[in-house]
Protein backbone atom coordinates (compact mmCIF):
# COMPACT_ATOMS: atom_id res chain seq x y z
CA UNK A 1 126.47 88.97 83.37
CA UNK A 2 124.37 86.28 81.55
CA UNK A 3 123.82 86.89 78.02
CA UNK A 4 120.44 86.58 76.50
CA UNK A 5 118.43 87.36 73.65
CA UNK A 6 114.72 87.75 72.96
CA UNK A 7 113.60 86.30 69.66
CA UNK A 8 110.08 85.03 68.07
CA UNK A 9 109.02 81.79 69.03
CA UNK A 10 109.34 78.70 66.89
CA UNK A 11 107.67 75.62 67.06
CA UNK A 12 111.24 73.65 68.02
CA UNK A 13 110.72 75.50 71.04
CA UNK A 14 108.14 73.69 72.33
CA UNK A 15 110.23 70.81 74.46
CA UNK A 16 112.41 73.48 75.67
CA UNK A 17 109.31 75.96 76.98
CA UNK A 18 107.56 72.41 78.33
CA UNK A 19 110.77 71.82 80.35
CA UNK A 20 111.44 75.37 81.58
CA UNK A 21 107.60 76.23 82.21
CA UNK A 22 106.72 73.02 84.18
CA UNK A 23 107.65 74.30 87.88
CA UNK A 24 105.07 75.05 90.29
CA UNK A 25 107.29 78.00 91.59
CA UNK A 26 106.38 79.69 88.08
CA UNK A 27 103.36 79.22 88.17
CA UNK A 28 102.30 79.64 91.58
CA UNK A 29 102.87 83.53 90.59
CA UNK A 30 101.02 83.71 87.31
CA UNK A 31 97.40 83.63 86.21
CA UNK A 32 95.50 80.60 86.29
CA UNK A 33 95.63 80.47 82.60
CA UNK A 34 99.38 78.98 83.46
CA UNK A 35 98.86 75.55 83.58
CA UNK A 36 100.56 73.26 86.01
CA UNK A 37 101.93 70.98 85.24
CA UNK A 38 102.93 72.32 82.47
CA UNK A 39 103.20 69.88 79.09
CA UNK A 40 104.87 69.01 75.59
CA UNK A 41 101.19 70.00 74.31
CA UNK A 42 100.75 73.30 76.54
CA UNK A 43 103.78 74.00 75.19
CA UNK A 44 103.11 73.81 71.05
CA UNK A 45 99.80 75.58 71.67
CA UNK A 46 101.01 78.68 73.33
CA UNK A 47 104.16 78.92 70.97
CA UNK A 48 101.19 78.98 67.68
CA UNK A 49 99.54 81.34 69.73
CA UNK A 50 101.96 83.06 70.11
CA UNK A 51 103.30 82.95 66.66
CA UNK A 52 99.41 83.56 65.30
CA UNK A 53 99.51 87.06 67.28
CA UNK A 54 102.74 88.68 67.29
CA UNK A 55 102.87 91.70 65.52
CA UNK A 56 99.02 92.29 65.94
CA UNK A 57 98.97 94.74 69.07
CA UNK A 58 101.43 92.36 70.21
CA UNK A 59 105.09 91.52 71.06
CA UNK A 60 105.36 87.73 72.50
CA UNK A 61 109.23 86.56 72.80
CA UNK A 62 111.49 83.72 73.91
CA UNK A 63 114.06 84.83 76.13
CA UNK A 64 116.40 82.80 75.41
CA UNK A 65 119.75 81.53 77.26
CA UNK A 66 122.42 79.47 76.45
CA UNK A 67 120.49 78.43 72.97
CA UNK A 68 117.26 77.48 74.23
CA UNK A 69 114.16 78.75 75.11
CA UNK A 70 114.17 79.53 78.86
CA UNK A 71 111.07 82.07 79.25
CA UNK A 72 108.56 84.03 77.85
CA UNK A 73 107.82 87.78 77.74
CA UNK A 74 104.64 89.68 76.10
CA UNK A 75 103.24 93.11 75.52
CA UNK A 76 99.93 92.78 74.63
CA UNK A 77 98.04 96.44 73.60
CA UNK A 78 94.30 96.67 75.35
CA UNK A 79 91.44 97.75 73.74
CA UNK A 80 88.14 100.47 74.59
CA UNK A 81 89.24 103.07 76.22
CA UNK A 82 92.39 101.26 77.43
CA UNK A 83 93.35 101.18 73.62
CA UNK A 84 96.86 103.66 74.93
CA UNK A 85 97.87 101.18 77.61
CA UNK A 86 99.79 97.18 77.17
CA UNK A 87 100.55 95.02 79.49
CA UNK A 88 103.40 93.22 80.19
CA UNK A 89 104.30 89.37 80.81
CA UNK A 90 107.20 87.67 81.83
CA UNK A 91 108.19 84.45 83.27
CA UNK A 92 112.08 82.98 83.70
CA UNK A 93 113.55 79.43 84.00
CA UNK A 94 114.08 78.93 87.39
CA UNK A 95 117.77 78.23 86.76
CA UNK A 96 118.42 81.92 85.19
CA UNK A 97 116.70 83.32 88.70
CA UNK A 98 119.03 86.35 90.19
CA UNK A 99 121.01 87.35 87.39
CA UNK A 100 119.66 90.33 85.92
CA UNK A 101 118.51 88.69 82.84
CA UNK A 102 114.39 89.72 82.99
CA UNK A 103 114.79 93.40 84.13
CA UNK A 104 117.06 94.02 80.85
CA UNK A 105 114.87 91.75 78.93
CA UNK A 106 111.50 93.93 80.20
CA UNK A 107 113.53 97.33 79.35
CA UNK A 108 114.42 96.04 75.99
CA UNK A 109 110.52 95.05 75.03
CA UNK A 110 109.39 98.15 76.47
CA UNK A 111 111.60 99.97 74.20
CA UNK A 112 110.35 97.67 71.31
CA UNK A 113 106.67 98.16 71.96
CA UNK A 114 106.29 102.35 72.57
CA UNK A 115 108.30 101.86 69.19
CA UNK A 116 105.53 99.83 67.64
CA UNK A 117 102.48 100.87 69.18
CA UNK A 118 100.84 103.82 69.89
CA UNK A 119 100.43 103.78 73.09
CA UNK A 120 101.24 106.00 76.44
CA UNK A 121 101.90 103.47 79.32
CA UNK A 122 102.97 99.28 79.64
CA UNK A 123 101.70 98.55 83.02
CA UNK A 124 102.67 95.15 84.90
CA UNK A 125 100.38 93.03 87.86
CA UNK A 126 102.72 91.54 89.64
CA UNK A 127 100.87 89.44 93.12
CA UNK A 128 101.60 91.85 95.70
CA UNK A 129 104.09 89.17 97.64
CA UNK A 130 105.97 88.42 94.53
CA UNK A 131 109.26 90.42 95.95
CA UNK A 132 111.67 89.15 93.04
CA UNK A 133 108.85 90.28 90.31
CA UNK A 134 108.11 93.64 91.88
CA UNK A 135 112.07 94.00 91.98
CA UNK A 136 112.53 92.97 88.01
CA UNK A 137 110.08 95.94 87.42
CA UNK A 138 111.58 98.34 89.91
CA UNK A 139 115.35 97.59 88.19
CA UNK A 140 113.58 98.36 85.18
CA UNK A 141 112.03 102.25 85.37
CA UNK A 142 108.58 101.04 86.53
CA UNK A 143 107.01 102.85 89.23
CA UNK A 144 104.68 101.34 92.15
CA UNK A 145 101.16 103.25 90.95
CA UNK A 146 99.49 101.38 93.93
CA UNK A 147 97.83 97.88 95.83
CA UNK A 148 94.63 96.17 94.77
CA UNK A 149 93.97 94.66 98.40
CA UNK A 150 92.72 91.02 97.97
CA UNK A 151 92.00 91.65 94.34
CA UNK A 152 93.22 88.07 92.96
CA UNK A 153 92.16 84.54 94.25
CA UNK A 154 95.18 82.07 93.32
CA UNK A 155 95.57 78.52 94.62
CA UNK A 156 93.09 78.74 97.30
CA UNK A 157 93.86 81.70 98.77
CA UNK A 158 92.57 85.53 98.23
CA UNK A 159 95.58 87.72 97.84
CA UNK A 160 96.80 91.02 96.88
CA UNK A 161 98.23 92.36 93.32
CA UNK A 162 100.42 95.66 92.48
CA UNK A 163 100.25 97.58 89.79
CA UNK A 164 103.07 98.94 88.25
CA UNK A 165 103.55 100.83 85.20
CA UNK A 166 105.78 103.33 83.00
CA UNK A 167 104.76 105.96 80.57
CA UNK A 168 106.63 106.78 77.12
CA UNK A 169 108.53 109.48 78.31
CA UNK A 170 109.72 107.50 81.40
CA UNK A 171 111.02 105.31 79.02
CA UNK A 172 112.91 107.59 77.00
CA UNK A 173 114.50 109.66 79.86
CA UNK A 174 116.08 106.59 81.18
CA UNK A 175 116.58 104.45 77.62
CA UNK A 176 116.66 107.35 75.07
CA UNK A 177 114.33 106.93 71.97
């Protein structure tokens, strides 16, 4: 099993992320906001973002491997009448694919955030042909809640999203609190 740990983001992160984030199989299932190709410069300004919002509704980690920076994970609480919800972000070097590392590092920022926030549910939107994403959540406690049928346009194409999600006491049946 691959050891990992998910820690705040610094800015000597930044070549790391650039080198990690810049493959179009990462992005290709993430919002548009993901830029590819991604660079040095994408790089610094999502780690200060990062940096600028953690701890205000919220969590936004490294997960790193081996040292280094190899991927990102975020809880982020909504607002309006969503205000008891976050969602949750992830994205993994391609070279850490298949070992288990991103469903333990979801659990473990799940864990962090009904600990932080006051919320009832994390939810995740993973595109609905995304097999290794929707398996990261399963792994994890999340249950399939349903299939937004040709809800996203990415690269050209109209497609299909999932959402998953799992509520507080989910969470502390299967993690304790």
């Amino acid at each position: 099993m691959t050891t990992f740990q998910l820690r705040p983001w610094t800015p000597d992160d930044a070549y790391a992320l650039a080198l990690a984030a810049n493959n179009p199989k990462i992005a290709e299932n993430l919002r548009n906001i993901f830029p590819s190709p991604y660079s040095l410069e994408d790089a610094q300004w999502f780690i200060q973002d990062c940096i600028s919002h953690t701890g205000k509704k919220q969590l936004a980690y490294a997960i790193e491997v081996d040292g280094e920076a190899a991927g990102s994970i975020s809880i982020l609480v909504k607002e309006d009448v969503y205000e008891k919800s976050a969602e949750l972000g992830y994205w993994l070097s391609e070279k850490y694919w298949r070992r288990g590392i991103t469903s333990r590092a979801v659990a473990l920022i799940c864990q962090e955030a009904f600990a932080a926030f006051d919320i009832v549910r994390i939810y995740a939107e993973p595109f609905a042909h995304n097999a290794a994403s929707r398996g990261v959540l399963e792994k994890a406690g999340f249950t399939l809640e349903g299939t937004m049928r040709n809800g996203v346009y990415k690269n050209g194409a109209v497609c299909s999203y999932c959402m998953y999600a799992i509520l507080r006491e989910e969470m502390e049946m299967l993690y304790g609190k």
